[in-house]
N, C-alpha and C. Protein backbone atom coordinates (compact mmCIF):
# COMPACT_ATOMS: atom_id res chain seq x y z
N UNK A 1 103.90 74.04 -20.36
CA UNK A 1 105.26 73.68 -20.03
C UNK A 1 105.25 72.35 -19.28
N UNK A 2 105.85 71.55 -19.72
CA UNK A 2 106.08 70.23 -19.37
C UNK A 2 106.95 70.15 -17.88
N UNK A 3 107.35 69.30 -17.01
CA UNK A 3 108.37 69.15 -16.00
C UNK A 3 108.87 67.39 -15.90
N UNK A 4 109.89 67.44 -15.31
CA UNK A 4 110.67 65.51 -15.07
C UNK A 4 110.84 65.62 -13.69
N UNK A 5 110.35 64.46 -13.08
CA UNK A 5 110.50 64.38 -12.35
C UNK A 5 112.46 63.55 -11.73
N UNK A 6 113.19 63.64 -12.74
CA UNK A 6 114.41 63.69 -12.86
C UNK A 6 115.32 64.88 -12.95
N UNK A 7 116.12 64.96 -11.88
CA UNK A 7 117.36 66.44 -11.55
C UNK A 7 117.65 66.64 -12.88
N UNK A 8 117.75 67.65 -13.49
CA UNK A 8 118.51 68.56 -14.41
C UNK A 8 119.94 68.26 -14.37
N UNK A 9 120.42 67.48 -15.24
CA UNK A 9 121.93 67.39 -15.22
C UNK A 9 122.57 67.79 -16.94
N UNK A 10 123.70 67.78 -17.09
CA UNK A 10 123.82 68.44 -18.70
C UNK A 10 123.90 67.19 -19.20
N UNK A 11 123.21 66.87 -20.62
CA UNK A 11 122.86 65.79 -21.65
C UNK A 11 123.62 64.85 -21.69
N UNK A 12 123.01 63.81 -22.13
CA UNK A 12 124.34 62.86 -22.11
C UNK A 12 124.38 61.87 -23.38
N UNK A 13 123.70 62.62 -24.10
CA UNK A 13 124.01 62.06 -25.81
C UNK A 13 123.26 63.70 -26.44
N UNK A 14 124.36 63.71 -28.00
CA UNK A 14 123.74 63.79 -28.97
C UNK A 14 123.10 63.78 -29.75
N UNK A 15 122.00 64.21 -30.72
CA UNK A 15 121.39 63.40 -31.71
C UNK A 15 122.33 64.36 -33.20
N UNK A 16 122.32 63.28 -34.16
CA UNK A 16 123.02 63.61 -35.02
C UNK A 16 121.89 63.27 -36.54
N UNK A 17 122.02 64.27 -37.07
CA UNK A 17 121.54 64.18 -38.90
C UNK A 17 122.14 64.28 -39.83
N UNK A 18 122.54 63.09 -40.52
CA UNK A 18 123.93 63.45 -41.48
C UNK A 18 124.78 63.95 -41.39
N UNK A 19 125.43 63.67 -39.93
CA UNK A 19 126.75 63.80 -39.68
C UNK A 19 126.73 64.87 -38.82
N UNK A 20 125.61 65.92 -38.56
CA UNK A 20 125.56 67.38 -37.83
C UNK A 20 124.59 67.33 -36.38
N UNK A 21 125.37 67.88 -35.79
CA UNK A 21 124.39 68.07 -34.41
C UNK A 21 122.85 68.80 -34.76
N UNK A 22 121.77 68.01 -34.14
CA UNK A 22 120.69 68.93 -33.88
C UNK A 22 120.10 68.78 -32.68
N UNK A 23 120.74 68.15 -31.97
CA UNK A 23 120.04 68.32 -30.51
C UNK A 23 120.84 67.65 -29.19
N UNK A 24 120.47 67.82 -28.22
CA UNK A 24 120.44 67.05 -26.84
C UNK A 24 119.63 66.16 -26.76
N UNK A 25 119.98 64.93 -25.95
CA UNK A 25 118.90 63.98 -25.48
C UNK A 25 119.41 63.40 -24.18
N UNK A 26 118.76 63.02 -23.26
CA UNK A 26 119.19 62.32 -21.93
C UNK A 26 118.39 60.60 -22.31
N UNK A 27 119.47 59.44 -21.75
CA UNK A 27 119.49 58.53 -22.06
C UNK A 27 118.75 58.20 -20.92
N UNK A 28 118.07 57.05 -21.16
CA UNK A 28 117.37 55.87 -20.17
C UNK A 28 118.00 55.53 -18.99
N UNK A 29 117.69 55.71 -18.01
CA UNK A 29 118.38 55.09 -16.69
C UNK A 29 118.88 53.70 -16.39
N UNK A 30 118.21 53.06 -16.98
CA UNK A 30 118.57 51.61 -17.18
C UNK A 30 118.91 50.99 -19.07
N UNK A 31 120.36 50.45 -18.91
CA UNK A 31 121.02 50.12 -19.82
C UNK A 31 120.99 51.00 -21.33
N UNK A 32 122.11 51.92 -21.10
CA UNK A 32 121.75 52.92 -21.73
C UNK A 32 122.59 52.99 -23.13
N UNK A 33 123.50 52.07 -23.38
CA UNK A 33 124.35 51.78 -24.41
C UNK A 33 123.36 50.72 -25.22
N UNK A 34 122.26 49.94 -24.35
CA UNK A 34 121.49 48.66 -25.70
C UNK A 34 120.61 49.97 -26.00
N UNK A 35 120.06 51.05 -25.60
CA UNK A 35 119.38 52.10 -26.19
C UNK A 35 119.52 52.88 -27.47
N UNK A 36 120.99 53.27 -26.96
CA UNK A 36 122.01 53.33 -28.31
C UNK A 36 122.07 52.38 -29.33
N UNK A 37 122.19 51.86 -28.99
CA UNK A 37 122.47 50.45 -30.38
C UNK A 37 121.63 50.11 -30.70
N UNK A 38 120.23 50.71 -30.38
CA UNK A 38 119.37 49.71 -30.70
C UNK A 38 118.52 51.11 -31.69
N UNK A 39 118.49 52.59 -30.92
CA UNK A 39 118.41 53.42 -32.06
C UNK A 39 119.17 53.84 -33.12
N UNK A 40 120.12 53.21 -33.25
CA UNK A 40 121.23 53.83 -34.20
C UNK A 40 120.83 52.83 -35.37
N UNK A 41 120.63 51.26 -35.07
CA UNK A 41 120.14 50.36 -35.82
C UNK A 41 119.07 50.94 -36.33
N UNK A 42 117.81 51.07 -35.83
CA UNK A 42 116.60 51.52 -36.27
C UNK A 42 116.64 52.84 -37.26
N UNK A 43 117.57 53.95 -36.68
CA UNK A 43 117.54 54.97 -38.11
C UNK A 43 118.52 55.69 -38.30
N UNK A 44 119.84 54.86 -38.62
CA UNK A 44 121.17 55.38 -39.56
C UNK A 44 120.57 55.07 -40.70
N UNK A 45 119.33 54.19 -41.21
CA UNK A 45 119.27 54.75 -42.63
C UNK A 45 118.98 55.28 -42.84
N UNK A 46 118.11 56.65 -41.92
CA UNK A 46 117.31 57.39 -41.94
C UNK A 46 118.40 58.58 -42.27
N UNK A 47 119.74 58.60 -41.90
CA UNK A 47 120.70 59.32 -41.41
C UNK A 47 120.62 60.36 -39.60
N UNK A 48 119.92 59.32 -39.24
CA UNK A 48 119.79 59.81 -37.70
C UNK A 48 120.54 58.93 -36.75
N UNK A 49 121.77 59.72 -35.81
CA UNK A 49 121.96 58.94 -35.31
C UNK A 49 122.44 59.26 -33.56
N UNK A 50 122.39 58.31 -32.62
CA UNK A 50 122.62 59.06 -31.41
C UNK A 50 124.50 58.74 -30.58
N UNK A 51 125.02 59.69 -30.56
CA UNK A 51 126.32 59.27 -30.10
C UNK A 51 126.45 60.29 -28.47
N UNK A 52 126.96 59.23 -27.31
CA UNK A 52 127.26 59.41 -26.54
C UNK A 52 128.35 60.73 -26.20
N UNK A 53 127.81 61.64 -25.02
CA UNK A 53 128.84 62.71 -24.95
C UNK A 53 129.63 61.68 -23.41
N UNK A 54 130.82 62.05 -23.75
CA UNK A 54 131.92 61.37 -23.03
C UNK A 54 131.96 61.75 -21.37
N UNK A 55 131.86 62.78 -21.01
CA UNK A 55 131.78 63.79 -19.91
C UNK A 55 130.75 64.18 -19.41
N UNK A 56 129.74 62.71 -19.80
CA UNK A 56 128.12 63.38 -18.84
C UNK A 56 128.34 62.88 -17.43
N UNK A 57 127.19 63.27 -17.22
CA UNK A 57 126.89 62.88 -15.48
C UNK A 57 126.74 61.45 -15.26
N UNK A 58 125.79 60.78 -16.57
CA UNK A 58 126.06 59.43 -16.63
C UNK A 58 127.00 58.69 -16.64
N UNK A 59 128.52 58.96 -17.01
CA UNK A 59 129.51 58.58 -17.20
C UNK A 59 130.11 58.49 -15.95
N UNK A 60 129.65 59.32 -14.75
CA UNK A 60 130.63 59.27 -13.65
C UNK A 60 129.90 58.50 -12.58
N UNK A 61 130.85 58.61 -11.75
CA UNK A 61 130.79 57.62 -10.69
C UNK A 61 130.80 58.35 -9.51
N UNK A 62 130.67 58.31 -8.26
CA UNK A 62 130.42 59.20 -7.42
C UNK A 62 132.00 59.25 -7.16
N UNK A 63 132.55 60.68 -6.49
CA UNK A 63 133.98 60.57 -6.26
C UNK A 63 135.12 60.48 -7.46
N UNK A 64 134.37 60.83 -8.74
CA UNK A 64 135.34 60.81 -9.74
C UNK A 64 135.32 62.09 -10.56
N UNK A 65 136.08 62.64 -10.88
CA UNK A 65 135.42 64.34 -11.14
C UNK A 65 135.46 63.98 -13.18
N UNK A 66 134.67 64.81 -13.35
CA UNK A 66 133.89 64.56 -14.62
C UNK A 66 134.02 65.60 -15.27
């Protein structure tokens, strides 16, 4: 069993296969939208692709309820 030394928070992207969910993924701490764009480039031809969940922990700000 593996461990992160990063808090457990709920996911904050998708991964998608032809259009269908198959998983969770937690994004990079630093610049996490060129991550996105930069895997979605690399394998939508693959039909893999990663889309942001709107209501992660990443998304908020301290003092803003999520």
């Amino acid at each position: 069993m593996s461990s992160s030394n990063r808090t457990a928070i709920p996911c904050e992207a998708a991964v998608y296969r032809n259009d269908h969910p198959v998983g969770p993924m937690r994004l990079p701490m630093k610049d996490p939208a060129a991550f996105i764009k930069e895997f979605n480039r690399l394998y939508r031809e693959a039909g893999i692709v990663i889309e942001p969940i709107e209501h992660s922990a990443a998304n908020c700000s301290p003092g803003k309820k999520c």
